[in-house]
PDB file of N, CA and C in Angstrom:
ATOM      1  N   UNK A   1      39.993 129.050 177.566  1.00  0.00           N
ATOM      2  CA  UNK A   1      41.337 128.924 177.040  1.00  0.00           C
ATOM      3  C   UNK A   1      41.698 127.436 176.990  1.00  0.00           C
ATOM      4  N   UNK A   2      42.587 126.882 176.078  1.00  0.00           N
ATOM      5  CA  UNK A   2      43.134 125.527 175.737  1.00  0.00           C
ATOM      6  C   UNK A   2      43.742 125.599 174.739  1.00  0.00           C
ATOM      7  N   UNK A   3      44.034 124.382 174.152  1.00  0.00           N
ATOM      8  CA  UNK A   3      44.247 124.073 172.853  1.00  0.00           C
ATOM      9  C   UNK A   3      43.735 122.765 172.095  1.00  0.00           C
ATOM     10  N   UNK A   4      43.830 122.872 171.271  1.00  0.00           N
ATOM     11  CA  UNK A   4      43.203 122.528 169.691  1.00  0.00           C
ATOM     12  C   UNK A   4      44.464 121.984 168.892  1.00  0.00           C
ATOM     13  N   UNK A   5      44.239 120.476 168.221  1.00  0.00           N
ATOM     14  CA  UNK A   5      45.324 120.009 167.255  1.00  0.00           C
ATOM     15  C   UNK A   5      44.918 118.800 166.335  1.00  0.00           C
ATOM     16  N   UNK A   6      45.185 119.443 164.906  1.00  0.00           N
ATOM     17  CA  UNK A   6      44.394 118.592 164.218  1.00  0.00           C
ATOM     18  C   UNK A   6      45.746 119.262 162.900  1.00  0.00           C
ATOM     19  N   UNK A   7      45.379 118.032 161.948  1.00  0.00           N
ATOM     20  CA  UNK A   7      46.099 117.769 161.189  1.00  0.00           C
ATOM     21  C   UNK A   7      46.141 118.630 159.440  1.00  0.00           C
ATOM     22  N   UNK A   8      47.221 118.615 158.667  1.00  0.00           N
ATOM     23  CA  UNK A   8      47.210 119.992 157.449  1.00  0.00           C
ATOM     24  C   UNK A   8      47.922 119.100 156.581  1.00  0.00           C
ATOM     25  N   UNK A   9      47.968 119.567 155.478  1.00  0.00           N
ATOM     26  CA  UNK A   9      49.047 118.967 154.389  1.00  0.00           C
ATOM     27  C   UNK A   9      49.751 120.166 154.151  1.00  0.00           C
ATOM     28  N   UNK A  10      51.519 119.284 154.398  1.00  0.00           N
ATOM     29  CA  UNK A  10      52.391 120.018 154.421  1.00  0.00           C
ATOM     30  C   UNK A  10      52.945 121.223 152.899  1.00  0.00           C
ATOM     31  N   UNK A  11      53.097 122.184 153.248  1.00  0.00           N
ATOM     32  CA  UNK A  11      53.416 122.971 152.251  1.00  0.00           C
ATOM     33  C   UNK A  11      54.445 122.740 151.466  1.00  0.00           C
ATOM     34  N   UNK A  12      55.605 121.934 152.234  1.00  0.00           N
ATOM     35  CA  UNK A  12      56.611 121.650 151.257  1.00  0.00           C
ATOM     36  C   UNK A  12      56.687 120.045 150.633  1.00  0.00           C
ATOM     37  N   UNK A  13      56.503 119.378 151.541  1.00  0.00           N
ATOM     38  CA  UNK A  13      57.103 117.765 150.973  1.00  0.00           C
ATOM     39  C   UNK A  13      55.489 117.278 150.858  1.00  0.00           C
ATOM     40  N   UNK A  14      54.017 118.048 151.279  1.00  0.00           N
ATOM     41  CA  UNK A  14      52.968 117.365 151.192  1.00  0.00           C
ATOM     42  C   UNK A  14      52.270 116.073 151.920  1.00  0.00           C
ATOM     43  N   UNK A  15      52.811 116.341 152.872  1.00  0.00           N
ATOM     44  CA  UNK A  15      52.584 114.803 153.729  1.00  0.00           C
ATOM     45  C   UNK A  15      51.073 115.472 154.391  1.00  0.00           C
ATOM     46  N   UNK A  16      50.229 114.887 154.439  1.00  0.00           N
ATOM     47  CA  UNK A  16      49.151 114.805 154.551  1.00  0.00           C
ATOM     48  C   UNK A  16      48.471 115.028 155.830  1.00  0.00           C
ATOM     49  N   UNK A  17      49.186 114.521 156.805  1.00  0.00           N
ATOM     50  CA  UNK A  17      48.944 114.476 158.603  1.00  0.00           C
ATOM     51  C   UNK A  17      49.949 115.467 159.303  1.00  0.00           C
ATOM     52  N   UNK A  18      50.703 116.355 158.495  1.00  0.00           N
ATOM     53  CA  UNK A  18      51.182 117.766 159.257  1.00  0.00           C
ATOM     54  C   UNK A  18      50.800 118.008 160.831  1.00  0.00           C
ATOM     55  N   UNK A  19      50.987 118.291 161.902  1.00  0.00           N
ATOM     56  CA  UNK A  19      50.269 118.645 162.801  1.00  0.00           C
ATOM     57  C   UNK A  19      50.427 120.303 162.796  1.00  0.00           C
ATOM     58  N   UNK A  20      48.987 120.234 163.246  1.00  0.00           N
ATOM     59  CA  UNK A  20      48.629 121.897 164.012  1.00  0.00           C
ATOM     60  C   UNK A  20      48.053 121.953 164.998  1.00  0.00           C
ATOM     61  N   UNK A  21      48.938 122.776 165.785  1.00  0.00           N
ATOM     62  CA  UNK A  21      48.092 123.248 167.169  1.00  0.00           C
ATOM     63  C   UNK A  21      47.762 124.929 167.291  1.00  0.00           C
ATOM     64  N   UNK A  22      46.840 125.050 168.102  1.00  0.00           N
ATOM     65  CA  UNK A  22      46.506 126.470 168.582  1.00  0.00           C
ATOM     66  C   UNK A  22      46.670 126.298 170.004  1.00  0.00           C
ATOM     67  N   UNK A  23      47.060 127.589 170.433  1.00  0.00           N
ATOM     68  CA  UNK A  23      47.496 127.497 172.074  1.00  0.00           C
ATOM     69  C   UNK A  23      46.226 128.753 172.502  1.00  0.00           C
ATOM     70  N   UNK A  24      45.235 128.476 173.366  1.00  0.00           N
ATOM     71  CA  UNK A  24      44.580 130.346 173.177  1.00  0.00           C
ATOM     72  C   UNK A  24      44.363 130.862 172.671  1.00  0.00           C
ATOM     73  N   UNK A  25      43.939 130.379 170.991  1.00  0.00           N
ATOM     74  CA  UNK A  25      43.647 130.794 170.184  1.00  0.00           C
ATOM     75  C   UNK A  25      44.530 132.089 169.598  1.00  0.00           C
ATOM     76  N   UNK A  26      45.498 131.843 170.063  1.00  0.00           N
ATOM     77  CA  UNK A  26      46.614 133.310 169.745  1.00  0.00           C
ATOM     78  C   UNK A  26      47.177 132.850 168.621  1.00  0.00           C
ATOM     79  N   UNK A  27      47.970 131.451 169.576  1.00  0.00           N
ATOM     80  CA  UNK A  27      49.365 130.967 168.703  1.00  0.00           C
ATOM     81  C   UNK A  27      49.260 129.728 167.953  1.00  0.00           C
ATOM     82  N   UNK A  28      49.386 129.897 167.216  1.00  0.00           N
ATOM     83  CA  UNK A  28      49.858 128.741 166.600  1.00  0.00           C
ATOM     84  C   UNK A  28      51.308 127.904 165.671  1.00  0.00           C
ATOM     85  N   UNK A  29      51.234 126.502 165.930  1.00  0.00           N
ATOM     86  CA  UNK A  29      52.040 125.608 165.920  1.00  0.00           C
ATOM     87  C   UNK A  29      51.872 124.717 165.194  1.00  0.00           C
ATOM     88  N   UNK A  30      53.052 124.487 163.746  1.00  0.00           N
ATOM     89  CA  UNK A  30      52.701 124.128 162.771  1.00  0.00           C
ATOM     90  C   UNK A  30      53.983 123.318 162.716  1.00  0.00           C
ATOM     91  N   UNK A  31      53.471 121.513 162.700  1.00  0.00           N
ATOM     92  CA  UNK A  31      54.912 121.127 162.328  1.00  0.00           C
ATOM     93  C   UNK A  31      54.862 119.970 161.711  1.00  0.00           C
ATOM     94  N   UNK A  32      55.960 119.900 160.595  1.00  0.00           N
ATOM     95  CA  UNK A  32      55.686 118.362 159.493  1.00  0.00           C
ATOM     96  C   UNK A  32      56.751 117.893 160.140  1.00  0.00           C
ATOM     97  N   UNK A  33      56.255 115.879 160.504  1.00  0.00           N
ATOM     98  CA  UNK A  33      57.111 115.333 161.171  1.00  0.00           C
ATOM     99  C   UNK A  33      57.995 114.779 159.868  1.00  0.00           C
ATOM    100  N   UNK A  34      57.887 114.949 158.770  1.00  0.00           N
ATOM    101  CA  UNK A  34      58.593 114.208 157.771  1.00  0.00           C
ATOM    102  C   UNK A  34      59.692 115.040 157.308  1.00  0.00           C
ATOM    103  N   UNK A  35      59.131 116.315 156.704  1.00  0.00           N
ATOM    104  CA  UNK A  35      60.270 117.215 156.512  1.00  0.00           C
ATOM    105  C   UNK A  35      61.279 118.145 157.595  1.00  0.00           C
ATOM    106  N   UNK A  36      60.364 118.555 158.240  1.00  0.00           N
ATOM    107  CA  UNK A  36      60.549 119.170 158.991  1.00  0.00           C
ATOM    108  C   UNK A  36      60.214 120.851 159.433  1.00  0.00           C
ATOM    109  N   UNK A  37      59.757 121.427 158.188  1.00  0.00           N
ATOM    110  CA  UNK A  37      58.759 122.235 157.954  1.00  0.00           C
ATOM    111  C   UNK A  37      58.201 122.953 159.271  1.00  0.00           C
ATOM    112  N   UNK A  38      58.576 124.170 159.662  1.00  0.00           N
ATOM    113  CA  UNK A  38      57.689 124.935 161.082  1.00  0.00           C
ATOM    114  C   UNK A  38      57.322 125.929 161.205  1.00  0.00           C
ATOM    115  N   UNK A  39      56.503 126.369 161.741  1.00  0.00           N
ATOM    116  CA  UNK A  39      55.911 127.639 161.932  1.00  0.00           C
ATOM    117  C   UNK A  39      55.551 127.874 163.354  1.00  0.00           C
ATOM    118  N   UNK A  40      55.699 129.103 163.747  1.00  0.00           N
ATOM    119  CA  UNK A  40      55.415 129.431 164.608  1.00  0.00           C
ATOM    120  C   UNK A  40      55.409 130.728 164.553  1.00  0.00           C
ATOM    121  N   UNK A  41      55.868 131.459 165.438  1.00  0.00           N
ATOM    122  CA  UNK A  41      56.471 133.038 165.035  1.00  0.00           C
ATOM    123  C   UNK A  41      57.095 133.799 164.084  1.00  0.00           C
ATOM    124  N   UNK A  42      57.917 132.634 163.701  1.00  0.00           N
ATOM    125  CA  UNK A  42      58.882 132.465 162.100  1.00  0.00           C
ATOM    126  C   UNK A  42      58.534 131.266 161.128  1.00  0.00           C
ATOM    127  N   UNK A  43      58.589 131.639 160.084  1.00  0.00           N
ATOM    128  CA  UNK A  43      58.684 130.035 159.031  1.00  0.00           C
ATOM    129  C   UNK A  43      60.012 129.809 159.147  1.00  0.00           C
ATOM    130  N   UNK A  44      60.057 127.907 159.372  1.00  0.00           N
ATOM    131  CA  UNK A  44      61.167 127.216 158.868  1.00  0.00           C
ATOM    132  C   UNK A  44      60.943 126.343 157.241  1.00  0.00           C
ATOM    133  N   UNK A  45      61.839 126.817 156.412  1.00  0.00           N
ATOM    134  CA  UNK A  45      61.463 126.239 155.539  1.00  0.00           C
ATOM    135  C   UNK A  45      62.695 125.022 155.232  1.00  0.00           C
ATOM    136  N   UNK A  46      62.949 123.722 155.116  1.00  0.00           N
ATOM    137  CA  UNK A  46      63.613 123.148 155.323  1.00  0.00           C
ATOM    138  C   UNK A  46      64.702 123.250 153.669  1.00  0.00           C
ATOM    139  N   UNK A  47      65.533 122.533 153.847  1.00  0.00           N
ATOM    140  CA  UNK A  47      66.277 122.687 152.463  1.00  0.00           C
ATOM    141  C   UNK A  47      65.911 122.181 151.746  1.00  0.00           C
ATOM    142  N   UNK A  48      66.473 122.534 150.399  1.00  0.00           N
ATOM    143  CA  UNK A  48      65.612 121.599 148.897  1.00  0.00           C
ATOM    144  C   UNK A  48      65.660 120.183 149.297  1.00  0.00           C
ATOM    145  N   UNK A  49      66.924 120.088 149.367  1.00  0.00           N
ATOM    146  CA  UNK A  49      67.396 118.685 149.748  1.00  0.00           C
ATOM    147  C   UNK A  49      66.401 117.472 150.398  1.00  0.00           C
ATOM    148  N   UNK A  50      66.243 118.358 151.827  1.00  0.00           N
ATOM    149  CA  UNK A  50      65.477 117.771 152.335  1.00  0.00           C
ATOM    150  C   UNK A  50      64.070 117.502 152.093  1.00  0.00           C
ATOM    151  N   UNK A  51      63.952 118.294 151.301  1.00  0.00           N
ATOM    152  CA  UNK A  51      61.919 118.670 150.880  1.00  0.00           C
ATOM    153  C   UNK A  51      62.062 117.331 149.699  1.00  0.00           C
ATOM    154  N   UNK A  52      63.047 117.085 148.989  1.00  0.00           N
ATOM    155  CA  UNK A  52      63.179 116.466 147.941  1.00  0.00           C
ATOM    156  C   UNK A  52      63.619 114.721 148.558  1.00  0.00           C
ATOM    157  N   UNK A  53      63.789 114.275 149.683  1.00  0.00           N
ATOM    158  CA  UNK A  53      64.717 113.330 150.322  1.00  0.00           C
ATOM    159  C   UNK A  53      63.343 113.014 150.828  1.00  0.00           C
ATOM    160  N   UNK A  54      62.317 114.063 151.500  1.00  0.00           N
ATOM    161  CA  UNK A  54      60.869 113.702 152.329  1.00  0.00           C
ATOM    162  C   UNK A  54      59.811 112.866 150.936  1.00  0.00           C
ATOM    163  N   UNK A  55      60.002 113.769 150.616  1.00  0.00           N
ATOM    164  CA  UNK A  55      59.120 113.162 148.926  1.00  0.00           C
ATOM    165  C   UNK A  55      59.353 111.698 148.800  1.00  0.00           C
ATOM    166  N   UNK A  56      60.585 111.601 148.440  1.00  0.00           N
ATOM    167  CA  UNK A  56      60.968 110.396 147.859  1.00  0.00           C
ATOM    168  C   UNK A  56      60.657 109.722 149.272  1.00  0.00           C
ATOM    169  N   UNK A  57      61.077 109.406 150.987  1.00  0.00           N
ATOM    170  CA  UNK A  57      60.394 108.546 151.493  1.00  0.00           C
ATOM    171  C   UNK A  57      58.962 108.472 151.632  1.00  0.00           C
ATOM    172  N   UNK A  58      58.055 109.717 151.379  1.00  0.00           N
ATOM    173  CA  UNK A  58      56.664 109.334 151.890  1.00  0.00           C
ATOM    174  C   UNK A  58      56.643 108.542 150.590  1.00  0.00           C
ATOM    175  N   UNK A  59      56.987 108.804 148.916  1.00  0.00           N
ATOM    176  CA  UNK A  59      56.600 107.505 148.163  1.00  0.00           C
ATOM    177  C   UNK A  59      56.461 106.200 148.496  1.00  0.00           C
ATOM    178  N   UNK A  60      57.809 106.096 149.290  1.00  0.00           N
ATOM    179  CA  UNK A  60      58.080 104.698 149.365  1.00  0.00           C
ATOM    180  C   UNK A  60      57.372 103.896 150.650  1.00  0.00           C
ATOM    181  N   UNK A  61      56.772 104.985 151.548  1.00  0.00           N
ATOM    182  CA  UNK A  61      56.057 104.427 152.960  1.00  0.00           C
ATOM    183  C   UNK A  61      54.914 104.073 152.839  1.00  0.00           C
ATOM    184  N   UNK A  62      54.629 102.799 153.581  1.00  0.00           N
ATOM    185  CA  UNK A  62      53.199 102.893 153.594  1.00  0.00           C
ATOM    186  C   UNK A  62      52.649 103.573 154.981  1.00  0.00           C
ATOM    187  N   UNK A  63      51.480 102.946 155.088  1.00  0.00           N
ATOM    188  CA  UNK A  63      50.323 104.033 156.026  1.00  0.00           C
ATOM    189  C   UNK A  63      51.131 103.449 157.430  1.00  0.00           C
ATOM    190  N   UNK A  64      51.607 102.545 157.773  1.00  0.00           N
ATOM    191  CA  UNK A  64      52.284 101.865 159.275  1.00  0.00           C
ATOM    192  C   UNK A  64      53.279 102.521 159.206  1.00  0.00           C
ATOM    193  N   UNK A  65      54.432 102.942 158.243  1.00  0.00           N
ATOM    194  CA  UNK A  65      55.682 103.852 158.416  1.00  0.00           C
ATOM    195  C   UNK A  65      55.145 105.031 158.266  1.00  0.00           C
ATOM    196  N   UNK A  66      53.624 105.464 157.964  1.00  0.00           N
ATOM    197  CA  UNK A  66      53.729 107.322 158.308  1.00  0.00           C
ATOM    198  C   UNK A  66      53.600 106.720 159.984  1.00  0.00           C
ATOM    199  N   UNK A  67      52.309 106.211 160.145  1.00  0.00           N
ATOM    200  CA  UNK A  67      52.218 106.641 161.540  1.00  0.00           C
ATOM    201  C   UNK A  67      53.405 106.534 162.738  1.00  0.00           C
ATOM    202  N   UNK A  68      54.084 105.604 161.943  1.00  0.00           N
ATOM    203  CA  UNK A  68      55.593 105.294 163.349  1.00  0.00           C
ATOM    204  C   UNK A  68      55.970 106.685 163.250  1.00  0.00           C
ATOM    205  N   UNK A  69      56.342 107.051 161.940  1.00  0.00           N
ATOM    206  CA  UNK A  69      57.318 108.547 161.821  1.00  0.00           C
ATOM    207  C   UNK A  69      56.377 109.618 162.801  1.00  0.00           C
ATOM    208  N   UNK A  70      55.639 109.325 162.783  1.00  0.00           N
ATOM    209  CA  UNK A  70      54.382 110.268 163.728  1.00  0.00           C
ATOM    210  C   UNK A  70      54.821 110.536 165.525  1.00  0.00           C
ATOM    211  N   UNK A  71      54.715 108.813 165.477  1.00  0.00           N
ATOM    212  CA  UNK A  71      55.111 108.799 166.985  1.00  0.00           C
ATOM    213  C   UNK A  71      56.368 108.787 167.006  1.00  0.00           C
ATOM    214  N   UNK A  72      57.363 108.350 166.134  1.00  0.00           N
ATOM    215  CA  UNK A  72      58.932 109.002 166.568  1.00  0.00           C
ATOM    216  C   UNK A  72      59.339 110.325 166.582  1.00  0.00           C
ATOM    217  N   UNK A  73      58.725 111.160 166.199  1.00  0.00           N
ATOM    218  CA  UNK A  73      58.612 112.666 166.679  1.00  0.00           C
ATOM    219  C   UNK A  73      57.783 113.071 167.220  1.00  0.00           C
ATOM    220  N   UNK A  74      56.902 112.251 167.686  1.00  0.00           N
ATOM    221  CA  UNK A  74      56.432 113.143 169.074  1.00  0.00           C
ATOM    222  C   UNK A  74      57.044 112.610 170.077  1.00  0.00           C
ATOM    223  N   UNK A  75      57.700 111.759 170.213  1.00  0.00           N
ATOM    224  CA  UNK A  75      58.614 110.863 171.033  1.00  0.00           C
ATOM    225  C   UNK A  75      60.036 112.230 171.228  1.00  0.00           C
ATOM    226  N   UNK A  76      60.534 112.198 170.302  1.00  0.00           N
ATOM    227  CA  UNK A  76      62.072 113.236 170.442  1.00  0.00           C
ATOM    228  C   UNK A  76      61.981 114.280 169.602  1.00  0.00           C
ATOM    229  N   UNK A  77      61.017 114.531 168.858  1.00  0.00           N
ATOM    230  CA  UNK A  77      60.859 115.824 167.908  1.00  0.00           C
ATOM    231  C   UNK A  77      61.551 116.197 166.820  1.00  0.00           C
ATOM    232  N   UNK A  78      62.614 115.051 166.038  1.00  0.00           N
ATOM    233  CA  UNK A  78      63.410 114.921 164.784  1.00  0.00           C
ATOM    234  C   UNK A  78      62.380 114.444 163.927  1.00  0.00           C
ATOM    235  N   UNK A  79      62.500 115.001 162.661  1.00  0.00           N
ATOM    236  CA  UNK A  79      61.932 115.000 161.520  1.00  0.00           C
ATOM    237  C   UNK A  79      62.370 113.504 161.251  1.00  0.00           C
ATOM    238  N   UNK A  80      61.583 112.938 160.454  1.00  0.00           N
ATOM    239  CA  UNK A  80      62.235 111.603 159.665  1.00  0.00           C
ATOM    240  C   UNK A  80      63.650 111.714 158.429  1.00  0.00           C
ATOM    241  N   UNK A  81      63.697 113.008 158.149  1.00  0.00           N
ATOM    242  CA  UNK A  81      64.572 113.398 157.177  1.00  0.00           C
ATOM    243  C   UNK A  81      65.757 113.147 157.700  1.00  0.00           C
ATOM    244  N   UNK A  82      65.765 114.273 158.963  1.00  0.00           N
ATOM    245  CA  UNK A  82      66.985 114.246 159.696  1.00  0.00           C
ATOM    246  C   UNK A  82      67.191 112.493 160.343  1.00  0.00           C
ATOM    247  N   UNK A  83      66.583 111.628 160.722  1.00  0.00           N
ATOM    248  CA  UNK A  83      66.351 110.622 161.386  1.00  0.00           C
ATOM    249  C   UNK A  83      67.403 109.518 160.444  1.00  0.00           C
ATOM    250  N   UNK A  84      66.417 109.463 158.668  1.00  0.00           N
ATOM    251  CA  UNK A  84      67.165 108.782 157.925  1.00  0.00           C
ATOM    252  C   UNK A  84      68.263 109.325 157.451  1.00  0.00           C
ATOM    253  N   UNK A  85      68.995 110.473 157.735  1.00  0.00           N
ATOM    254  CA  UNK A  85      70.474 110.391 156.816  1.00  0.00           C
ATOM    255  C   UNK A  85      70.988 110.561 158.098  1.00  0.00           C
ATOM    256  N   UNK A  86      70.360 110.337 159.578  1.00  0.00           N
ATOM    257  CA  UNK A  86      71.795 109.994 160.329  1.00  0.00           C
ATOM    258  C   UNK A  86      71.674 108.383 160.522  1.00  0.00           C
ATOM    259  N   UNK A  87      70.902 107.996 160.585  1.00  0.00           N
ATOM    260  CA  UNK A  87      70.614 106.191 160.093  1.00  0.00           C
ATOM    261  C   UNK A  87      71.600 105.234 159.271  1.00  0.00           C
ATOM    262  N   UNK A  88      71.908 106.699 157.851  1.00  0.00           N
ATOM    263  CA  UNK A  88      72.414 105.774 156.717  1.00  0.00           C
ATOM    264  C   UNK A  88      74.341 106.750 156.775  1.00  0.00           C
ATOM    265  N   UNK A  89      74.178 107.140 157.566  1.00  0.00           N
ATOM    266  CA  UNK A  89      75.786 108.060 157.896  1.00  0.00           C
ATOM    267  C   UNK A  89      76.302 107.013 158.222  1.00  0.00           C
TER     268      UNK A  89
END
């Protein structure tokens, strides 16, 4: 028993480094740090809005702003979506 975590492209906004985990090979844990996108027991599917707000920043990021957005949610677990429109509030 353990777990396992390696990376997916996201279903909604497409970001490339998605994380996935397996817990015990039971469960699994599916989460885009950009949109916000989750799975687990239930799908979260985030709003247009937001799927459309993720897009437009991964355009504009390069490869040093994915990986920060990476570690700022594994740091506190907010999406970058949610991150930048309380940033620009």
């Amino acid at each position: 028993m353990g777990s396992h975590v390696w990376t997916d492209q996201c279903p909604c906004c497409a970001f490339e480094k998605m994380n996935v985990s397996t817990y015990d090979s039971l469960h699994f844990d599916v989460t885009c740090q950009i949109c916000g996108y989750k799975r687990w027991t239930e799908e979260r599917i985030p709003p247009r809005h937001d799927i459309y707000l993720a897009k437009q920043l991964l355009r504009n990021m390069d490869h040093s702003g994915k990986e920060r957005a990476i570690i700022q949610h594994s740091e506190d677990g907010i999406p970058l979506v949610i991150r930048s429109r309380e940033t620009s509030s």
